[in-house]
C-alpha atoms as a PDB file:
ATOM      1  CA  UNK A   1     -88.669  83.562  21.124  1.00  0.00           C
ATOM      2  CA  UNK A   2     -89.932  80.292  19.286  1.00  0.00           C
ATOM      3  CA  UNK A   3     -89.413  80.159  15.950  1.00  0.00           C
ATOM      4  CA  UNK A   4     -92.752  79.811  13.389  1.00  0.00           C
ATOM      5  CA  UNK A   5     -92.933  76.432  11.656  1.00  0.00           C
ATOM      6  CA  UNK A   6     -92.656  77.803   7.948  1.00  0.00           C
ATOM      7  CA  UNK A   7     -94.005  74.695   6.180  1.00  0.00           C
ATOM      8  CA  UNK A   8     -97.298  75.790   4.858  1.00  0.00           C
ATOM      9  CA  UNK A   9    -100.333  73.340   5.527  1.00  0.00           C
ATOM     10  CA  UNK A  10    -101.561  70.752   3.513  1.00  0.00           C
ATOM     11  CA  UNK A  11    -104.783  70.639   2.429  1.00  0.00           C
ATOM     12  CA  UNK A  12    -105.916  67.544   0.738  1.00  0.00           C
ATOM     13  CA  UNK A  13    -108.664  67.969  -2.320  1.00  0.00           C
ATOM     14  CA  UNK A  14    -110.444  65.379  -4.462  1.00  0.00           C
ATOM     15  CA  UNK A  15    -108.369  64.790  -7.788  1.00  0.00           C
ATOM     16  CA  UNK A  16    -105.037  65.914  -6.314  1.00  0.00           C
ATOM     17  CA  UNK A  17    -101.993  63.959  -7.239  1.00  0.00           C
ATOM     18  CA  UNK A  18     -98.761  63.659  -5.415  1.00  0.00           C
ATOM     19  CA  UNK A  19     -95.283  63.785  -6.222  1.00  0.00           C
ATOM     20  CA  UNK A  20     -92.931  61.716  -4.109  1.00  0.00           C
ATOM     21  CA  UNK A  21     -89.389  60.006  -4.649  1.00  0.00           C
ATOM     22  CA  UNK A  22     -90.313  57.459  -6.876  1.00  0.00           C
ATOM     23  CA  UNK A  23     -93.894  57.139  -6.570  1.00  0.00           C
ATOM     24  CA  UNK A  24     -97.563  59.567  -6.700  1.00  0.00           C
ATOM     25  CA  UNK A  25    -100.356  59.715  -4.535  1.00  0.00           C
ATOM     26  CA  UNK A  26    -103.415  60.257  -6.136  1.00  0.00           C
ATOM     27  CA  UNK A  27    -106.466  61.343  -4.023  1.00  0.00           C
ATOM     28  CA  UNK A  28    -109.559  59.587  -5.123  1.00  0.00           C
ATOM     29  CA  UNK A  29    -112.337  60.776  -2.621  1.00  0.00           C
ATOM     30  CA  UNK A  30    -112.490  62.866   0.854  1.00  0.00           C
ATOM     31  CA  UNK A  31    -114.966  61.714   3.256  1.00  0.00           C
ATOM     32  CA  UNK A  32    -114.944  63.447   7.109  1.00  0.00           C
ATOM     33  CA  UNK A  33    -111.700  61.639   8.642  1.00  0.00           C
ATOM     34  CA  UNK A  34    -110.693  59.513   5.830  1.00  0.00           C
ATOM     35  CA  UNK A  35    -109.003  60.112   2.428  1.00  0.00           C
ATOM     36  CA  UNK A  36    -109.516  57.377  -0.360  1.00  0.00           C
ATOM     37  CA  UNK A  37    -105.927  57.534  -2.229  1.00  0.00           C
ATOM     38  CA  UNK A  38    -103.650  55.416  -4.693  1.00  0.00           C
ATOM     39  CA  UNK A  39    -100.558  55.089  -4.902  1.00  0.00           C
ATOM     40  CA  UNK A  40     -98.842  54.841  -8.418  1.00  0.00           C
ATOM     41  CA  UNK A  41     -95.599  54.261  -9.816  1.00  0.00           C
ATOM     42  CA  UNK A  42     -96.347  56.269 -12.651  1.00  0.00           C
ATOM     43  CA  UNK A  43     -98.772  58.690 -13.850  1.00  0.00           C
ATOM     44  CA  UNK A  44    -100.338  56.645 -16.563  1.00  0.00           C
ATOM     45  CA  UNK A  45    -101.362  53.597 -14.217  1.00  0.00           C
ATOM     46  CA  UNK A  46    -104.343  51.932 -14.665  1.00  0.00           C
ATOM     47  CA  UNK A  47    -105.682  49.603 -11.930  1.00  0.00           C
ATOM     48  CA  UNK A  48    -103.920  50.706  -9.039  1.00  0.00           C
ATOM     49  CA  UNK A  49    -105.779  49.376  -6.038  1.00  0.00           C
ATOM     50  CA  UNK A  50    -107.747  52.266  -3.662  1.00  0.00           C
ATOM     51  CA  UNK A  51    -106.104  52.256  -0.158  1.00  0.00           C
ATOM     52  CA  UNK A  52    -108.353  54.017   2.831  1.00  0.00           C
ATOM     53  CA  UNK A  53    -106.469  55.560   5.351  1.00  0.00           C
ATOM     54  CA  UNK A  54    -107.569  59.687   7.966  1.00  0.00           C
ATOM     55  CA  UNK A  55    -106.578  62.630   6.172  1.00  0.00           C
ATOM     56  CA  UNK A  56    -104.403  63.541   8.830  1.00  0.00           C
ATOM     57  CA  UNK A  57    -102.232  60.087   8.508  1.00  0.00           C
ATOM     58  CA  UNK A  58    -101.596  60.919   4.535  1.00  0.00           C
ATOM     59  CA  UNK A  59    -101.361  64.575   5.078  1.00  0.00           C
ATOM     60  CA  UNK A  60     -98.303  63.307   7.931  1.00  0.00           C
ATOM     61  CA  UNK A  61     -96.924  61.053   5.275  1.00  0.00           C
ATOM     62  CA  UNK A  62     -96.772  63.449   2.706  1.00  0.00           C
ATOM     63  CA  UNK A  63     -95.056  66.214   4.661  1.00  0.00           C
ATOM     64  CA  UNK A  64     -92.091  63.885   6.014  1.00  0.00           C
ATOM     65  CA  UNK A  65     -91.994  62.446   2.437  1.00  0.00           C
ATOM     66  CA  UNK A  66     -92.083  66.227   0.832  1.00  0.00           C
ATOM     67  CA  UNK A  67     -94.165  65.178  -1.677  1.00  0.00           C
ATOM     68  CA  UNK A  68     -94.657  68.154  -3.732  1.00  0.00           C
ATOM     69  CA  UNK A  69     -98.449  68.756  -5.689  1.00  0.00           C
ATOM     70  CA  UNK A  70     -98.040  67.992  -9.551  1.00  0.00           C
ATOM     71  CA  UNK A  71    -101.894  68.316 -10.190  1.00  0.00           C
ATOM     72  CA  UNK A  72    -104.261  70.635  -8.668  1.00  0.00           C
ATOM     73  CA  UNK A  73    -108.074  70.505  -9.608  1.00  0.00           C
ATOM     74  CA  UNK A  74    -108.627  74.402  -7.871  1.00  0.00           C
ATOM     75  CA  UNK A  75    -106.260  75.730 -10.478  1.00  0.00           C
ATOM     76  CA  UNK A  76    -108.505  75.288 -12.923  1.00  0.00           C
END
């Protein structure tokens, strides 16, 4: 019997912004296979230069980084 991997998926959204150890992940813009993102040492930051990188390379960093979602634009 294999065991279910439990972690629920991440889905990555326009406006979302990451928690991590010491820094967040903001996501900027979603295109097809790549995210636009920044990546701030605080929430607050102005300026932060806009890194491009495919969804499924941030969505790998921020589940072996368990990053946890501060802001969610769906909630609203």
């Amino acid at each position: 019997m294999k065991l279910k991997n439990r972690i629920a998926a991440i889905q990555l959204e326009k406006g979302q912004v990451w928690k991590l150890e010491d820094t967040h992940i903001e996501i900027v813009a979603m295109g097809k296979r790549l995210t636009h993102y920044r990546r701030l040492s605080h929430l607050k930051q102005k300026g932060a230069p806009v890194k491009l990188e495919t969804i499924q390379t941030v969505e790998n960093y921020l589940k072996t980084h368990q990053a946890t979602l501060v802001k969610d634009p769906s909630a609203n």
